[in-house]
C-alpha atoms as a PDB file:
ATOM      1  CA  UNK A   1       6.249  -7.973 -32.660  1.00  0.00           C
ATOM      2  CA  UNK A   2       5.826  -5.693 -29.621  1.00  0.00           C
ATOM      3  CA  UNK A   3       2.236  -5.750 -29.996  1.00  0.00           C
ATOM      4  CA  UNK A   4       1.651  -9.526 -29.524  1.00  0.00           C
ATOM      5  CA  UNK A   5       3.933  -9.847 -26.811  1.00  0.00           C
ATOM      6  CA  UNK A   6       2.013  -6.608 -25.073  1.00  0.00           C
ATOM      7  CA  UNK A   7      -1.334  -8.367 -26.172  1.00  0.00           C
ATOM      8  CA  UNK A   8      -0.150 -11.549 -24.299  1.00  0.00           C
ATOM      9  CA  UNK A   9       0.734  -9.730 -20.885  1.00  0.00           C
ATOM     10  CA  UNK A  10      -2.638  -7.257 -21.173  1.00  0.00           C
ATOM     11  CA  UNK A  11      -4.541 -10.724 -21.677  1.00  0.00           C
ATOM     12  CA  UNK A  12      -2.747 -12.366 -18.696  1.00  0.00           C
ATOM     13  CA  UNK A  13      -3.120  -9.218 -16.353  1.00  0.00           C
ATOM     14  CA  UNK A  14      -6.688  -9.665 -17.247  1.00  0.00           C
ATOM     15  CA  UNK A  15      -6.871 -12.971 -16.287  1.00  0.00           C
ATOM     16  CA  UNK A  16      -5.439 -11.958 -13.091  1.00  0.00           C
ATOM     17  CA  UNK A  17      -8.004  -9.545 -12.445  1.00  0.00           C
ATOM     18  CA  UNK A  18     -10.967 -11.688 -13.275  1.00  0.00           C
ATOM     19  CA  UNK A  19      -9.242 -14.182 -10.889  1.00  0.00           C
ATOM     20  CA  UNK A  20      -9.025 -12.007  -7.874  1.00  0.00           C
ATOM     21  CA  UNK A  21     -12.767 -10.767  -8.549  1.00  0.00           C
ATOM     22  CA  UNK A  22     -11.626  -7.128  -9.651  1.00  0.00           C
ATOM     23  CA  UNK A  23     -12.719  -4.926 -11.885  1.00  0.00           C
ATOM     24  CA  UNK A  24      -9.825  -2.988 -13.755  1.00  0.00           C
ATOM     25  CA  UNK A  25     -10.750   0.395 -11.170  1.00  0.00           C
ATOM     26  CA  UNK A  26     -10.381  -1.573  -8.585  1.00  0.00           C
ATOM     27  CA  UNK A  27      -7.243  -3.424 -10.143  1.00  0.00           C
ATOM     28  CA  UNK A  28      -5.840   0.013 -10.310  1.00  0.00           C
ATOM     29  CA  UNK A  29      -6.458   0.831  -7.118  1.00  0.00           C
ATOM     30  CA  UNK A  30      -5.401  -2.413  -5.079  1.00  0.00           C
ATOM     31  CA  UNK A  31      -2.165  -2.120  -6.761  1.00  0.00           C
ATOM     32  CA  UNK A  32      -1.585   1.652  -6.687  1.00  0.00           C
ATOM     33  CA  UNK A  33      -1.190   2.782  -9.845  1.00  0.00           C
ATOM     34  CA  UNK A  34      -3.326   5.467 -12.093  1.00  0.00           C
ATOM     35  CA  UNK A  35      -6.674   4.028 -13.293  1.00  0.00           C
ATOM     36  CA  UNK A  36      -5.853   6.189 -16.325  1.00  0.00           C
ATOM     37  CA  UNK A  37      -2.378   4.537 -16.852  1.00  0.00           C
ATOM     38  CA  UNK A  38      -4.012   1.119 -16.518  1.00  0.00           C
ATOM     39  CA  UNK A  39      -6.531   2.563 -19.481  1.00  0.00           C
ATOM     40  CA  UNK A  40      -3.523   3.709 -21.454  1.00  0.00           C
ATOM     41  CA  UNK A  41      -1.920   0.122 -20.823  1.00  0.00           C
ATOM     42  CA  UNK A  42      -5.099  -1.887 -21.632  1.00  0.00           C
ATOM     43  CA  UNK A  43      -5.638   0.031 -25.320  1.00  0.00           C
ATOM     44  CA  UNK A  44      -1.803   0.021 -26.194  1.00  0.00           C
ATOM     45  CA  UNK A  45      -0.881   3.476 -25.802  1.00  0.00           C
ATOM     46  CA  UNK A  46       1.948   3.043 -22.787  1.00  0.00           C
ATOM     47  CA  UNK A  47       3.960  -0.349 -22.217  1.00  0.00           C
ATOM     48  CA  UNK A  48       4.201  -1.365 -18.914  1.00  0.00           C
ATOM     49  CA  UNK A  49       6.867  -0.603 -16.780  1.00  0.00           C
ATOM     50  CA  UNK A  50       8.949  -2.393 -13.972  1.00  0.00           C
ATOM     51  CA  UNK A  51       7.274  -0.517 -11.488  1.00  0.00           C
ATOM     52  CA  UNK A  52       3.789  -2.004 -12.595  1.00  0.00           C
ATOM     53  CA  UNK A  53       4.846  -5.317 -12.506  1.00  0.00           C
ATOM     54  CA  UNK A  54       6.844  -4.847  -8.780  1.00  0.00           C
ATOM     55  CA  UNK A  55       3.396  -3.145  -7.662  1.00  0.00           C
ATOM     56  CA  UNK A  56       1.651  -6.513  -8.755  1.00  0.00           C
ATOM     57  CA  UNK A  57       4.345  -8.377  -7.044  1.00  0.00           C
ATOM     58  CA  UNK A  58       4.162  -6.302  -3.716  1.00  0.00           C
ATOM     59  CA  UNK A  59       0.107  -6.520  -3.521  1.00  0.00           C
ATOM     60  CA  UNK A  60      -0.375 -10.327  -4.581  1.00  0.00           C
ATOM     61  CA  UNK A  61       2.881 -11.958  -4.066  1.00  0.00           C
ATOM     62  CA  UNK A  62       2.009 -15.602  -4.859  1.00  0.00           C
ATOM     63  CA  UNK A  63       1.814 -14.472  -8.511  1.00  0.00           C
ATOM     64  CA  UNK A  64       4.580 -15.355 -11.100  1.00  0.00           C
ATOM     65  CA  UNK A  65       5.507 -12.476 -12.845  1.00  0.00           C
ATOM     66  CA  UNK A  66       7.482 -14.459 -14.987  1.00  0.00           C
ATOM     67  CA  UNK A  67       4.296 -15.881 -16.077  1.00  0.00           C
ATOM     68  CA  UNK A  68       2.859 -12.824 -16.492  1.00  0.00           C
ATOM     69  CA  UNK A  69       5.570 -11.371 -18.500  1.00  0.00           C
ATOM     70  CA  UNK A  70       6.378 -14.564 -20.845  1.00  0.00           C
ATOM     71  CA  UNK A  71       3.470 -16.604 -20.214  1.00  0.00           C
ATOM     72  CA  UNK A  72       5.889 -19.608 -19.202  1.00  0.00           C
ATOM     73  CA  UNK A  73       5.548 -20.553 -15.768  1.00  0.00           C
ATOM     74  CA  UNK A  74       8.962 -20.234 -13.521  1.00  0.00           C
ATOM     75  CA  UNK A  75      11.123 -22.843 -12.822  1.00  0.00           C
ATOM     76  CA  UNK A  76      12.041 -21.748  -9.285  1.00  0.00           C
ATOM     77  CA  UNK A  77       9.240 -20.889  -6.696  1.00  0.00           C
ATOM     78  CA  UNK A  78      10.450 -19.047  -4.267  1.00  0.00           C
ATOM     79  CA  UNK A  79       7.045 -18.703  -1.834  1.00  0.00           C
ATOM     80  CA  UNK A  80       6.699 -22.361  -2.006  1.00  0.00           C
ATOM     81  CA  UNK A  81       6.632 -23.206   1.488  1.00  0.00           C
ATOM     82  CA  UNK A  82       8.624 -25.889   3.153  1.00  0.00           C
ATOM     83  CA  UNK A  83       6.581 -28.610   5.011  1.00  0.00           C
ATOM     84  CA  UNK A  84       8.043 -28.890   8.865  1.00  0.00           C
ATOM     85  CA  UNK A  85       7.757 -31.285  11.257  1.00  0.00           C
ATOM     86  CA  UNK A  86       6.077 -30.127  14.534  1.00  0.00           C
ATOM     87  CA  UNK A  87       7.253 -31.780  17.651  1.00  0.00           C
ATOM     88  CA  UNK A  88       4.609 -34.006  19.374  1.00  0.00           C
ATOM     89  CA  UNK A  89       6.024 -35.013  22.183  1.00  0.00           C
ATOM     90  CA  UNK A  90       9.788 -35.786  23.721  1.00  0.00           C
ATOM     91  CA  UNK A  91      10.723 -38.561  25.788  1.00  0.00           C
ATOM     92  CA  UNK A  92      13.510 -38.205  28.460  1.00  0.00           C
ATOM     93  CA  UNK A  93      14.922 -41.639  29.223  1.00  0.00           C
ATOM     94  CA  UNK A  94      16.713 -42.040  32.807  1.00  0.00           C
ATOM     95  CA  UNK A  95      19.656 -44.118  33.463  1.00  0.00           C
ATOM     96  CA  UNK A  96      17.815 -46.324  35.576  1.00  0.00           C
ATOM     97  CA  UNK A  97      15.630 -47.231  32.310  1.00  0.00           C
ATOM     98  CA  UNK A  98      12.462 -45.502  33.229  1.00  0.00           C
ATOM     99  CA  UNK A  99      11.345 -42.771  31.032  1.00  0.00           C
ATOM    100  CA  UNK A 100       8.565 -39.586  31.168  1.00  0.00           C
ATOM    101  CA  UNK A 101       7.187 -38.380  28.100  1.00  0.00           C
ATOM    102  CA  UNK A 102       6.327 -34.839  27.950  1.00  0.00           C
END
């Protein structure tokens, strides 16, 4: 069973590299790990570990590991980022019922 679920992430990392233009080397490199451990990943040797996936994390952190790991997206998004309102202008009214906008 292993071996699917380790087929699904390899397939997903690789999707992530093909999205980000890479090739595995440079993968490897942008995410500082052994281009050799990578190799050993890719064919099935090693599994990967948590460090691998916080590396990914730390270098491209708009990616869902959970995604990565499951293949379901997550429910929460915690880099979603919150839409704020910039002030334009204020307006100071006076008691005399003038005002100045600034």
């Amino acid at each position: 069973m292993f071996t699917f679920v380790n087929m699904s992430i390899t397939s997903r990392i690789e999707k992530l590299i093909k999205s980000k233009k890479l090739t595995k080397s440079s993968f490897a490199n942008e995410i500082g790990v052994q281009r050799s451990s990578l190799a050993h990943f890719f064919s099935g040797r090693n599994k990967p570990s948590l460090d691998f996936f916080l590396k990914i994390k730390d270098r491209y952190p708009e990616v869902d590991l959970n995604w990565i790991i499951s293949g379901e997206k997550s429910q929460i998004r915690s880099n979603k980022k919150k839409k704020t309102n910039e002030i334009e202008s204020v307006i100071v009214f006076y008691k005399d019922g003038t005002f100045k906008k600034s």
